[in-house]
PDB file of N, CA and C in Angstrom:
ATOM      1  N   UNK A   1     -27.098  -5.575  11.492  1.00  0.00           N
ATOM      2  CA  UNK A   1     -27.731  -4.586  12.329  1.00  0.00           C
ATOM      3  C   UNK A   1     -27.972  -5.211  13.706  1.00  0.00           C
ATOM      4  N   UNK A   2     -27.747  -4.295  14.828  1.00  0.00           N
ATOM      5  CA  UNK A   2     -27.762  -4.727  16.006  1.00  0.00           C
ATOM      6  C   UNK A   2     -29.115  -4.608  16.706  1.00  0.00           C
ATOM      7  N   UNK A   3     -29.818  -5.117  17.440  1.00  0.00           N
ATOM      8  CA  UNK A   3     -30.826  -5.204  18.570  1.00  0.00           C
ATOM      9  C   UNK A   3     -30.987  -3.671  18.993  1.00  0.00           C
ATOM     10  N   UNK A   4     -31.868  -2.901  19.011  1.00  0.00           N
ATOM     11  CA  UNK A   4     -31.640  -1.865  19.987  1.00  0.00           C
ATOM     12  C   UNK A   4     -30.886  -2.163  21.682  1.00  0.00           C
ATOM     13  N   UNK A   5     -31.907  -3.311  22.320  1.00  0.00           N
ATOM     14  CA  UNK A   5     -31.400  -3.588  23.509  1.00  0.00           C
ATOM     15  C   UNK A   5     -31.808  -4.868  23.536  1.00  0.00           C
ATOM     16  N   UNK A   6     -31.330  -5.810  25.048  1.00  0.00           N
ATOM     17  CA  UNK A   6     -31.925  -6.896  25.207  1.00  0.00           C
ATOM     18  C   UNK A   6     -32.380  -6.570  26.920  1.00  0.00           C
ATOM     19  N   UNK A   7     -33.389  -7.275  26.837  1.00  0.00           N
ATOM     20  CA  UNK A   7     -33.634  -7.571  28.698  1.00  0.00           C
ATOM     21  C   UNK A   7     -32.833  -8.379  29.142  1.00  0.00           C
ATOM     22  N   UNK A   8     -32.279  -8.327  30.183  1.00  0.00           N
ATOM     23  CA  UNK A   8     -30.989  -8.502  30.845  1.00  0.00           C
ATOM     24  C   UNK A   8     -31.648  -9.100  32.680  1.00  0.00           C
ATOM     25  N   UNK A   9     -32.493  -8.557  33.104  1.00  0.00           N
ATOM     26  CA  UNK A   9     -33.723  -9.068  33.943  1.00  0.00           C
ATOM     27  C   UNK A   9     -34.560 -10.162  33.853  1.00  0.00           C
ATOM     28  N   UNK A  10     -34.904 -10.557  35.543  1.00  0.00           N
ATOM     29  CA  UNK A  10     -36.162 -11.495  35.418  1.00  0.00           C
ATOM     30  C   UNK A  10     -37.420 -11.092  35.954  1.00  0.00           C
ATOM     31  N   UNK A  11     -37.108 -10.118  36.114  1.00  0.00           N
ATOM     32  CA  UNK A  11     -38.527  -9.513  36.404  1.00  0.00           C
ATOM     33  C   UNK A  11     -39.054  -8.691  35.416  1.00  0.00           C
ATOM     34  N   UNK A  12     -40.379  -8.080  35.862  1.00  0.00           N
ATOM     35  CA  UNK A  12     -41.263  -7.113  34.905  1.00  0.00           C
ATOM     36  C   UNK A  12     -40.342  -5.712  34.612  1.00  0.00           C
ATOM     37  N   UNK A  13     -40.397  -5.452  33.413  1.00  0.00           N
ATOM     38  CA  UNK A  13     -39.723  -4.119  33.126  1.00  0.00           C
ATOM     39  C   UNK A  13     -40.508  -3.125  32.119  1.00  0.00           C
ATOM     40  N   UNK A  14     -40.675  -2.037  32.043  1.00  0.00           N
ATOM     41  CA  UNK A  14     -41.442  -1.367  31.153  1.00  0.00           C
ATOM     42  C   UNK A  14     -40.510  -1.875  29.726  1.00  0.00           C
ATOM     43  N   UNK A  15     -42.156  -1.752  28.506  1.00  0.00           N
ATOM     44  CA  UNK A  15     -41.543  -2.068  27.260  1.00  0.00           C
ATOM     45  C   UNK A  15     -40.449  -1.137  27.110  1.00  0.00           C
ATOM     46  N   UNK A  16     -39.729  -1.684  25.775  1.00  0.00           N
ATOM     47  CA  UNK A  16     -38.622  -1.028  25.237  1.00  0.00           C
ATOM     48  C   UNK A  16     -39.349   0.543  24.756  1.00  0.00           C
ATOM     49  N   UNK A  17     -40.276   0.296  24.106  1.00  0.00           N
ATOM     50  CA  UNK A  17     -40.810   1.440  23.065  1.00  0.00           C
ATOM     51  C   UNK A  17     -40.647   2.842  24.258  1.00  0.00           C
ATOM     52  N   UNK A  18     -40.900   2.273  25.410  1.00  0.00           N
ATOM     53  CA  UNK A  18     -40.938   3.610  26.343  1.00  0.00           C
ATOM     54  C   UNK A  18     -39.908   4.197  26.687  1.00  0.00           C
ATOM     55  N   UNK A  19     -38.598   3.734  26.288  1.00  0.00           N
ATOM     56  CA  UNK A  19     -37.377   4.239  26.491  1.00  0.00           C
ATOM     57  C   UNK A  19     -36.857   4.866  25.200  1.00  0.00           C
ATOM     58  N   UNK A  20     -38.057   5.309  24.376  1.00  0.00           N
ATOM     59  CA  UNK A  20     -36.899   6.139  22.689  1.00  0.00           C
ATOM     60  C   UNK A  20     -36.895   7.034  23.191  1.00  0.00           C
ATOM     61  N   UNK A  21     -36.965   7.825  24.410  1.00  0.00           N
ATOM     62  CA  UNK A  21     -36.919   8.835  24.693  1.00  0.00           C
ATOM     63  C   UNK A  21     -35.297   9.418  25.084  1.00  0.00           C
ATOM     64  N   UNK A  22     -35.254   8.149  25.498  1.00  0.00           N
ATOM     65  CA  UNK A  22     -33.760   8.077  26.425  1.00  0.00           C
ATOM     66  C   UNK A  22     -32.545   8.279  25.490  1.00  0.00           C
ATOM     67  N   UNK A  23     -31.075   8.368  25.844  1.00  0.00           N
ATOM     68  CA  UNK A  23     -29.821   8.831  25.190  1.00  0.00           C
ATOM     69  C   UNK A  23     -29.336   7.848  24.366  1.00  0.00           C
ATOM     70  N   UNK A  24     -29.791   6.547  25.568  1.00  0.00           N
ATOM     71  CA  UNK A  24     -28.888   4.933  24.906  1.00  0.00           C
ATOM     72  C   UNK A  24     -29.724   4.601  24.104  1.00  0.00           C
ATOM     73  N   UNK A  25     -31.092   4.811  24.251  1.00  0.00           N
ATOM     74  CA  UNK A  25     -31.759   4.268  22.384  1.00  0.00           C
ATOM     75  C   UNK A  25     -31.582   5.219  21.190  1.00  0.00           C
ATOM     76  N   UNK A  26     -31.458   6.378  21.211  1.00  0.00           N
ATOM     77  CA  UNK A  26     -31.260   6.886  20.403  1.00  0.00           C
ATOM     78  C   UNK A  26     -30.380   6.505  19.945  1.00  0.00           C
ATOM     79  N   UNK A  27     -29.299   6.975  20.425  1.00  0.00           N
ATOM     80  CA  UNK A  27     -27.975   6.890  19.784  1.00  0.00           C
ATOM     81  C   UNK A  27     -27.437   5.225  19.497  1.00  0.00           C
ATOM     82  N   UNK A  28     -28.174   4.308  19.852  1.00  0.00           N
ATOM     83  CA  UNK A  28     -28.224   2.757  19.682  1.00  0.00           C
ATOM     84  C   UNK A  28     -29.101   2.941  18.191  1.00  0.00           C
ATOM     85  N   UNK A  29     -30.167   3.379  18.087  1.00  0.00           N
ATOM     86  CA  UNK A  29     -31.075   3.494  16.949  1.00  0.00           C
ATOM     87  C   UNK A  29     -29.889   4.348  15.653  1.00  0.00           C
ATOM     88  N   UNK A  30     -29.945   5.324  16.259  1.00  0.00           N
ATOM     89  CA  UNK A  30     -28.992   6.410  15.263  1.00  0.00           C
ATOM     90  C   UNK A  30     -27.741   4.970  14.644  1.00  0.00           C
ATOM     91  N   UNK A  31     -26.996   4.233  15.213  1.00  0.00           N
ATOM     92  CA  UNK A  31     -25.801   3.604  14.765  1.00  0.00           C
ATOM     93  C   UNK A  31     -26.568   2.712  14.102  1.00  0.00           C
ATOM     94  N   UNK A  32     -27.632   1.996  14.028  1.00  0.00           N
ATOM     95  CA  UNK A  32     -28.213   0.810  13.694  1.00  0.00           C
ATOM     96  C   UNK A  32     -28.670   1.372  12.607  1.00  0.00           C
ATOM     97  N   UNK A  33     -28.864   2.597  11.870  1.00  0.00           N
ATOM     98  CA  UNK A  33     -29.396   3.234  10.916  1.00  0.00           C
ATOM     99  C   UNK A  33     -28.282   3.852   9.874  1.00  0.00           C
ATOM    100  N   UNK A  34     -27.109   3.052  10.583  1.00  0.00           N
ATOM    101  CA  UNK A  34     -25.916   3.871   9.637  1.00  0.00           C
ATOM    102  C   UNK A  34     -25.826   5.010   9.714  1.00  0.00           C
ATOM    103  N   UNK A  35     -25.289   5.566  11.074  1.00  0.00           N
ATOM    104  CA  UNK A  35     -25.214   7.609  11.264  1.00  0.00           C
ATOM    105  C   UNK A  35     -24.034   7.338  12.105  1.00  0.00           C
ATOM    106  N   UNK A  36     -23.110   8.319  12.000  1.00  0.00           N
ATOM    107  CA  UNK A  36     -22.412   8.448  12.556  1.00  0.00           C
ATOM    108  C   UNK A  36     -22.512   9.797  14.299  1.00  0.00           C
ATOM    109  N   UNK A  37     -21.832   9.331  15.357  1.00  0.00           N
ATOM    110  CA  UNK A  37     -21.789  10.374  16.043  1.00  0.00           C
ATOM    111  C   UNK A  37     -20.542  11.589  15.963  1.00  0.00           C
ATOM    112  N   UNK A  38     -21.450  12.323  16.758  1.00  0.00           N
ATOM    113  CA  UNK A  38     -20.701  13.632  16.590  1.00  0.00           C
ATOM    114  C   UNK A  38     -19.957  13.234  17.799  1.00  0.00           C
ATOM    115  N   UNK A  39     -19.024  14.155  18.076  1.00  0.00           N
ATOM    116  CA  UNK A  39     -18.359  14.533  19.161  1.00  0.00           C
ATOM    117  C   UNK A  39     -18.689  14.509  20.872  1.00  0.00           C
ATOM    118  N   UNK A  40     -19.941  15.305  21.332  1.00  0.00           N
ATOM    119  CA  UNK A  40     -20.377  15.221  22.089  1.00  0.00           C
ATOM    120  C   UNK A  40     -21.287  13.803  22.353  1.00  0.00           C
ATOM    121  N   UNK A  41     -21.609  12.563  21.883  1.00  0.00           N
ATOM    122  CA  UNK A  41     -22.624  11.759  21.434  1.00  0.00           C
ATOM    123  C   UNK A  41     -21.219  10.786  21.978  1.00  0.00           C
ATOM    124  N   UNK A  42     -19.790  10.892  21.284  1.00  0.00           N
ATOM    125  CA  UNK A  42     -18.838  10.057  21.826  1.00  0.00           C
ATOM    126  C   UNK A  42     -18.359   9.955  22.871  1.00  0.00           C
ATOM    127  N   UNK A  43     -18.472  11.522  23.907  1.00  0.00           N
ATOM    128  CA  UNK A  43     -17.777  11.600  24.949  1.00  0.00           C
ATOM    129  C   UNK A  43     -18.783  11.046  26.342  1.00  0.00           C
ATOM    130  N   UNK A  44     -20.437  11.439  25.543  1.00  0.00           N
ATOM    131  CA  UNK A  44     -21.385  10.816  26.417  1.00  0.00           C
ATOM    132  C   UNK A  44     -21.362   9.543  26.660  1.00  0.00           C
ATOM    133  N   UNK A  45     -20.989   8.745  25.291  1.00  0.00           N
ATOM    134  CA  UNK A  45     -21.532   7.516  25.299  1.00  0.00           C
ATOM    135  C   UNK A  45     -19.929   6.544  26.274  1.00  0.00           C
ATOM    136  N   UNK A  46     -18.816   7.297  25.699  1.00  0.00           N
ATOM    137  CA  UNK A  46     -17.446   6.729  26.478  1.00  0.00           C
ATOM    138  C   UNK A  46     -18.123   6.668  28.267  1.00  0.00           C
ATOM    139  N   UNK A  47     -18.150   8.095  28.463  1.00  0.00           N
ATOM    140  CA  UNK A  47     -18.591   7.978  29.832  1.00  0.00           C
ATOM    141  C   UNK A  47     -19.683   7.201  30.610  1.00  0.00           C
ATOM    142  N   UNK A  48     -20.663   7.202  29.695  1.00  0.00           N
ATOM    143  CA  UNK A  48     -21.846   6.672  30.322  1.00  0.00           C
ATOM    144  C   UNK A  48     -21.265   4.412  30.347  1.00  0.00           C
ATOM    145  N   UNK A  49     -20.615   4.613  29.522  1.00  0.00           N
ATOM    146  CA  UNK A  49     -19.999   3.028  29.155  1.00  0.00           C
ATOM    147  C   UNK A  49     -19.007   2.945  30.679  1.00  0.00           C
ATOM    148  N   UNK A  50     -18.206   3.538  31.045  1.00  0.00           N
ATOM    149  CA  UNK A  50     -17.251   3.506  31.930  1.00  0.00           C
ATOM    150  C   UNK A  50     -17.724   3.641  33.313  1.00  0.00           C
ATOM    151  N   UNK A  51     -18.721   4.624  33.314  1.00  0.00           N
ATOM    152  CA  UNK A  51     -19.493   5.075  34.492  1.00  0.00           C
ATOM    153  C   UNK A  51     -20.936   3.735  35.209  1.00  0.00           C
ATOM    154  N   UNK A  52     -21.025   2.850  34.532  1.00  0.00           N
ATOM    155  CA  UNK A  52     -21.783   1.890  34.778  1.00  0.00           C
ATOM    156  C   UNK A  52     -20.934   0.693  35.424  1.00  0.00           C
ATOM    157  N   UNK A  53     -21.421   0.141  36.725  1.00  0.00           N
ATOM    158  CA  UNK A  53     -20.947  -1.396  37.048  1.00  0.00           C
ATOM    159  C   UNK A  53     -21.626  -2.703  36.627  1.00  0.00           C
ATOM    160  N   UNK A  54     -22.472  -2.621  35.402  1.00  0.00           N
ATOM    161  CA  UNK A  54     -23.348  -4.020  35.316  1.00  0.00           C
ATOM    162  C   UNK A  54     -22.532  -4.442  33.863  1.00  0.00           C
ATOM    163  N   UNK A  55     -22.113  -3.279  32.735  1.00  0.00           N
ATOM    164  CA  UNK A  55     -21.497  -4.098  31.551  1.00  0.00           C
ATOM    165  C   UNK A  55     -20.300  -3.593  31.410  1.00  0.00           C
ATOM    166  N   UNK A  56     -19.316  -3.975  30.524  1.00  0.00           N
ATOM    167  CA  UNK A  56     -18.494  -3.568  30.468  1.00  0.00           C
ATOM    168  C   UNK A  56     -18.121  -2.535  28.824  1.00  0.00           C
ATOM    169  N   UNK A  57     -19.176  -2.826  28.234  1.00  0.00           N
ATOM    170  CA  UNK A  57     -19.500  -2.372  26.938  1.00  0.00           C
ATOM    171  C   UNK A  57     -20.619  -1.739  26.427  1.00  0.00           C
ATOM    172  N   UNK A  58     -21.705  -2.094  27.304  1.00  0.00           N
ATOM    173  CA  UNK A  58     -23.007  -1.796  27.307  1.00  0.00           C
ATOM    174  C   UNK A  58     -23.248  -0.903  28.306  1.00  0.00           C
ATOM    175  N   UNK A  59     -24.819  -0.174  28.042  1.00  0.00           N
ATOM    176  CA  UNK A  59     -25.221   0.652  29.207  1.00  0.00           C
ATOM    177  C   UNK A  59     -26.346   0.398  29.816  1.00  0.00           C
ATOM    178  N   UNK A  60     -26.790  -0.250  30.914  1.00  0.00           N
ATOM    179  CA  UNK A  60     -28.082  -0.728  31.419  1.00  0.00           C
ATOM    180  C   UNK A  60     -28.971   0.527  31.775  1.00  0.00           C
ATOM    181  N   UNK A  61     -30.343   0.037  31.633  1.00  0.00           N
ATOM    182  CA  UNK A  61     -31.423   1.411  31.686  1.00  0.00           C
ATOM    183  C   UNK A  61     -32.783   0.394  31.840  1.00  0.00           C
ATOM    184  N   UNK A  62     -33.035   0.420  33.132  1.00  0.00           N
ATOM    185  CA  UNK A  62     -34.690   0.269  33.404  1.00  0.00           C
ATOM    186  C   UNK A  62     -34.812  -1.218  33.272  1.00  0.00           C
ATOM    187  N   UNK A  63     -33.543  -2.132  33.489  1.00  0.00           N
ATOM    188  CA  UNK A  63     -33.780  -3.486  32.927  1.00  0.00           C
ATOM    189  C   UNK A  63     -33.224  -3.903  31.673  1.00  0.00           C
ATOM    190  N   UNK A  64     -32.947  -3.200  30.433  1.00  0.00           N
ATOM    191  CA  UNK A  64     -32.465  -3.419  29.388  1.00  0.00           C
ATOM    192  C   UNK A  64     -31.240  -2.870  29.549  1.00  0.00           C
ATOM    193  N   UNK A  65     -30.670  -3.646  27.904  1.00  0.00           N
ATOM    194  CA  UNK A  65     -28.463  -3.565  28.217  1.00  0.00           C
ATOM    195  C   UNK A  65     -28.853  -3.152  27.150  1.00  0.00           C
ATOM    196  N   UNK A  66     -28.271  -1.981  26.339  1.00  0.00           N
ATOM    197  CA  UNK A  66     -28.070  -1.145  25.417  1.00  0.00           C
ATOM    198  C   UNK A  66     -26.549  -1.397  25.006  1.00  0.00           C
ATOM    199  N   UNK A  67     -26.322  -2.444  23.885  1.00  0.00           N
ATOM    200  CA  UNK A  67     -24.970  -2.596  24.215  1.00  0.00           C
ATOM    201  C   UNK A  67     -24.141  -2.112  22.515  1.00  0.00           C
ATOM    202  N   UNK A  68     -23.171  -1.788  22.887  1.00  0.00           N
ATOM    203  CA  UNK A  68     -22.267  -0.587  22.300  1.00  0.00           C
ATOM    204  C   UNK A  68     -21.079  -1.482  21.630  1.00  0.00           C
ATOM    205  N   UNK A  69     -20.680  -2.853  21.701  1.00  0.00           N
ATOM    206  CA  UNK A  69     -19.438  -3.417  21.444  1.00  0.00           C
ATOM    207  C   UNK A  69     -19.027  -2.937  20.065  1.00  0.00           C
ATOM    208  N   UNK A  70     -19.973  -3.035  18.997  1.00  0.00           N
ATOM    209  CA  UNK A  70     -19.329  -2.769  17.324  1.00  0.00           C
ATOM    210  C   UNK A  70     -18.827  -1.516  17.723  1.00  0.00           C
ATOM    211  N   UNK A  71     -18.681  -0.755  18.306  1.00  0.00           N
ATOM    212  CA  UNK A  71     -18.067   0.865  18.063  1.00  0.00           C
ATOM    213  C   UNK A  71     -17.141   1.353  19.252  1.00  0.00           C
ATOM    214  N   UNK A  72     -17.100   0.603  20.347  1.00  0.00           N
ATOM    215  CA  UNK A  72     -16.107   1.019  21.223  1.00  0.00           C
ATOM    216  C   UNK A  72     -14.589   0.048  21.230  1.00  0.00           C
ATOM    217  N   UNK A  73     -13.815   0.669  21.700  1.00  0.00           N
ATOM    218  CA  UNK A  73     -12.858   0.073  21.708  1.00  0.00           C
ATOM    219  C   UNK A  73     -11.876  -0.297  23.164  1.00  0.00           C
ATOM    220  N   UNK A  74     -11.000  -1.422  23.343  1.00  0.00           N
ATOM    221  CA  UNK A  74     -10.572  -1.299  24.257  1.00  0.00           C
ATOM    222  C   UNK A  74      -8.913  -0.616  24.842  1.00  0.00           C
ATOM    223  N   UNK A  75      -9.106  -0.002  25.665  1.00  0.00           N
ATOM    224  CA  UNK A  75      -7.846   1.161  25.949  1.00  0.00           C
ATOM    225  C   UNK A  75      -7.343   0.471  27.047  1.00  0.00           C
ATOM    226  N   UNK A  76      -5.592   0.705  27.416  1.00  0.00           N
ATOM    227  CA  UNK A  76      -4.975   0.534  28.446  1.00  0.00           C
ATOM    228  C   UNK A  76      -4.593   1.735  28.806  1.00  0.00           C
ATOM    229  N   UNK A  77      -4.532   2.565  29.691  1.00  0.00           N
ATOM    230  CA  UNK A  77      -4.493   3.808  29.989  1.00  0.00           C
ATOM    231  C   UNK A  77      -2.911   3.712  31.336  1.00  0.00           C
ATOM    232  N   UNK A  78      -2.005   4.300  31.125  1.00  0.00           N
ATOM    233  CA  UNK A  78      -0.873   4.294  32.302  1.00  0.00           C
ATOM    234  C   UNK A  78      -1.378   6.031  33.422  1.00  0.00           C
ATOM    235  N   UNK A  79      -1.578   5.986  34.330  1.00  0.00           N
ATOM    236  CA  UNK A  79      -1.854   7.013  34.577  1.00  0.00           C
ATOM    237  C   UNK A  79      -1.247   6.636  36.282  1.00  0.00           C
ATOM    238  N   UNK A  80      -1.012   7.824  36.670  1.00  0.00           N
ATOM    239  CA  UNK A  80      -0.327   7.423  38.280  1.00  0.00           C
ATOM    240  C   UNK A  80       0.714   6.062  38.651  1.00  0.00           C
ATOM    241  N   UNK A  81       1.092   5.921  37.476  1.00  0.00           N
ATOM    242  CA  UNK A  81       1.886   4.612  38.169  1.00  0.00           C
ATOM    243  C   UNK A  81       1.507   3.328  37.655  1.00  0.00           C
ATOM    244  N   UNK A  82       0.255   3.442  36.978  1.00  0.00           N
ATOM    245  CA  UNK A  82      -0.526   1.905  37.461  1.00  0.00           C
ATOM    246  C   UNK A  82      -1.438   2.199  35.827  1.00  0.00           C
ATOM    247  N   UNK A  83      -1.763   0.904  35.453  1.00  0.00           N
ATOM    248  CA  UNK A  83      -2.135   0.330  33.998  1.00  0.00           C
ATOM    249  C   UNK A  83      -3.672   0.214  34.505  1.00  0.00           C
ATOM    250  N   UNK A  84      -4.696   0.996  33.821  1.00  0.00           N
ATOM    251  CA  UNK A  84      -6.263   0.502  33.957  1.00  0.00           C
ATOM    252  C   UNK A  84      -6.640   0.518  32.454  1.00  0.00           C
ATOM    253  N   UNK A  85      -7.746  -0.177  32.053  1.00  0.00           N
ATOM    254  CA  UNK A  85      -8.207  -0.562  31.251  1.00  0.00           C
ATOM    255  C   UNK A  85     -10.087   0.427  31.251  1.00  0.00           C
ATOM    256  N   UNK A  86     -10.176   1.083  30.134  1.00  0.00           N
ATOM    257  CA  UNK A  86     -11.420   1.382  29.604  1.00  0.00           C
ATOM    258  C   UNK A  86     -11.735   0.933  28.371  1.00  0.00           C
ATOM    259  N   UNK A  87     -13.149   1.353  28.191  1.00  0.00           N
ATOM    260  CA  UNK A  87     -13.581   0.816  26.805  1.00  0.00           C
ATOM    261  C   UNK A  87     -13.924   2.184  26.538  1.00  0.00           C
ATOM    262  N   UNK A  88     -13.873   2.873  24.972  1.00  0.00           N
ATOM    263  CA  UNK A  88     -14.127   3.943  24.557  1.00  0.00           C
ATOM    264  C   UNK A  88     -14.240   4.093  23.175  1.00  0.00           C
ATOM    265  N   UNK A  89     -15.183   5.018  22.274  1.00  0.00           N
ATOM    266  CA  UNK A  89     -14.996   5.245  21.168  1.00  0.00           C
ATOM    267  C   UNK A  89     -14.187   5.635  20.503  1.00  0.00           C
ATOM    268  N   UNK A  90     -13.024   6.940  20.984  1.00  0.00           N
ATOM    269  CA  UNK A  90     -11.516   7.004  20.627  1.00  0.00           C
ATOM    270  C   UNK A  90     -10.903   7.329  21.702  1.00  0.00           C
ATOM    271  N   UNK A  91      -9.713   7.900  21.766  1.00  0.00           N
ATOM    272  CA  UNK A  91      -9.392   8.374  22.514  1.00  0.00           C
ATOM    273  C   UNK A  91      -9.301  10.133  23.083  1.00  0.00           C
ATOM    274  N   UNK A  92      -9.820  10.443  22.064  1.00  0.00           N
ATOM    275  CA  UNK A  92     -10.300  11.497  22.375  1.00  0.00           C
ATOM    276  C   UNK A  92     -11.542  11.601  23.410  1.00  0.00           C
ATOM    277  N   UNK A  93     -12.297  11.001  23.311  1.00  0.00           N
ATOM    278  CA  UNK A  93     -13.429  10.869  23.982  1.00  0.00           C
ATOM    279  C   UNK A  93     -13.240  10.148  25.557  1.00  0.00           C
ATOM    280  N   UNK A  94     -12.072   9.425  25.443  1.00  0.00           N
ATOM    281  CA  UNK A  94     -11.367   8.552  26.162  1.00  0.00           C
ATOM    282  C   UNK A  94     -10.632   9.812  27.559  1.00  0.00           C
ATOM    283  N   UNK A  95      -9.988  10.520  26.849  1.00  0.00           N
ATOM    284  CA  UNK A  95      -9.422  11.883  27.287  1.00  0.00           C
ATOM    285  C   UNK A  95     -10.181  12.815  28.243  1.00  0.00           C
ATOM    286  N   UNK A  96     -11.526  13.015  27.733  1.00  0.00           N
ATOM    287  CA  UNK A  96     -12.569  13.469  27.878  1.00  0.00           C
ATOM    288  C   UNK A  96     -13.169  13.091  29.011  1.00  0.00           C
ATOM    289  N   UNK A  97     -12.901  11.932  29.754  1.00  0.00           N
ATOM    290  CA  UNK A  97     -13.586  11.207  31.031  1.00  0.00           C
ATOM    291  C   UNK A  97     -12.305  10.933  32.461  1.00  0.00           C
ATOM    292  N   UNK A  98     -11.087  10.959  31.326  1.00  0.00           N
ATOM    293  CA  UNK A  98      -9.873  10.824  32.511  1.00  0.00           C
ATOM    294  C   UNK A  98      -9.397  11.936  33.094  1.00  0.00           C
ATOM    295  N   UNK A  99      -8.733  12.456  34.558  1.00  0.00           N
ATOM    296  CA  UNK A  99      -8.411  13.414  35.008  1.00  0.00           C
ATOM    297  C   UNK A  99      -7.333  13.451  35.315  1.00  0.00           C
ATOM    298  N   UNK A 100      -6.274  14.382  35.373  1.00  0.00           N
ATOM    299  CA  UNK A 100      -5.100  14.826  35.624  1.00  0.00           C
ATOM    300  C   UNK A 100      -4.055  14.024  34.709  1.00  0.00           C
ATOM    301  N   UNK A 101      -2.722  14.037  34.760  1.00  0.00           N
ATOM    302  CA  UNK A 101      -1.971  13.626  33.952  1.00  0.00           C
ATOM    303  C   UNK A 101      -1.991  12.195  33.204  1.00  0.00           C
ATOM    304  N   UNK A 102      -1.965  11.909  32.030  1.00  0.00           N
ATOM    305  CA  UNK A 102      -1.803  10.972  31.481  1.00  0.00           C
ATOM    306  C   UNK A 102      -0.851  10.959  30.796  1.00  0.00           C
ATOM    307  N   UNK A 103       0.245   9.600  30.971  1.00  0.00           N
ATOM    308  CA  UNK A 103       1.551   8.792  30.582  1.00  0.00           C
ATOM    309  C   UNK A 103       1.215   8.202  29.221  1.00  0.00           C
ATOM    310  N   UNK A 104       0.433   7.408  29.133  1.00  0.00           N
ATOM    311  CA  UNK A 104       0.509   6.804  27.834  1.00  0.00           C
ATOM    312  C   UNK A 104      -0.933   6.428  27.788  1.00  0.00           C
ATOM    313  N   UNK A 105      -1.446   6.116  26.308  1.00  0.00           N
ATOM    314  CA  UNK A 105      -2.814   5.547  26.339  1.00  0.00           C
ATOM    315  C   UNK A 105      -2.800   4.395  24.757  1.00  0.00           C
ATOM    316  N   UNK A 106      -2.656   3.099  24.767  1.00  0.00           N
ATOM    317  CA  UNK A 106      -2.754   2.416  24.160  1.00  0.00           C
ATOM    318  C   UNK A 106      -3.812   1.680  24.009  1.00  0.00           C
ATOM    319  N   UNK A 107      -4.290   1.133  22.565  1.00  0.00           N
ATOM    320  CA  UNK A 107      -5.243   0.611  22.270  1.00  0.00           C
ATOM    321  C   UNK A 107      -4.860  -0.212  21.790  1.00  0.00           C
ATOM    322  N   UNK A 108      -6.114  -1.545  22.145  1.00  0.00           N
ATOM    323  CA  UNK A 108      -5.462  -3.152  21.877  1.00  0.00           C
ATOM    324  C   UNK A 108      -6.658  -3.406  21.232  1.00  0.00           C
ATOM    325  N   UNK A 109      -5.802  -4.324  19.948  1.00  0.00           N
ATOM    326  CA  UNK A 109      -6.237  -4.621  18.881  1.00  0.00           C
ATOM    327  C   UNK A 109      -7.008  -6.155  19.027  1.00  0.00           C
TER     328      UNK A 109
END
C-alpha cells in the first residue's frame, strides 16, 4: 500500500488531513483501498498527471506529491511528425487529453 502523499517542500504547508477533500487524495485513498476507477476518474487523473510541470507521474497540491506510478503507464505518442512521450492510465484516457490526429500510440513496457 502506497503513502497517500509525501511533502515534497521546505517550508510550512497545511496538514495532509485538510486536503481529503481534494480529487488527488481521494482517488490516491480510493486505489490504496483496492477500488478500481471508473472512466471519468482515468481521464482526470491522465490529464491532471500530464498537465502538471513538477512530476512526471505524480500530481503536486499545496506542497504535497500525490504520486500515481503503480497505475499509470508510459506512452510514446507519434502525432504531427514528431514522437512525445506521456504517462497515462490507458490509452483511452490517453486519447482523451490529445488533440487532432493521431499516427500511432505505443506503450513501453
Amino acid at each position: 500500500m502506497m503513502e497517500i502523499a509525501t511533502k515534497f517542500v521546505k517550508w510550512e504547508v497545511p496538514e495532509l488531513s485538510a486536503l481529503q477533500d481534494s480529487k488527488a487524495y481521494q482517488l490516491r485513498e480510493h486505489l490504496n483501498n483496492g477500488g478500481k476507477l471508473n472512466r471519468t476518474e482515468k481521464n482526470w487523473l491522465t490529464e491532471a498527471i500530464n498537465s502538471n510541470t513538477y512530476f512526471r507521474c505524480g500530481i503536486p497540491l499545496m506542497g504535497w506529491r500525490f504520486d500515481f506510478t503503480d497505475v499509470v503507464h508510459l506512452y510514446w505518442v507519434k502525432q504531427f511528425g514528431q514522437i512525445s512521450e506521456y504517462y497515462a492510465i490507458d490509452k483511452t484516457a490517453l486519447r482523451s487529453i490529445l488533440h487532432g490526429a493521431i499516427d500511432e500510440i505505443v506503450e513501453l513496457i
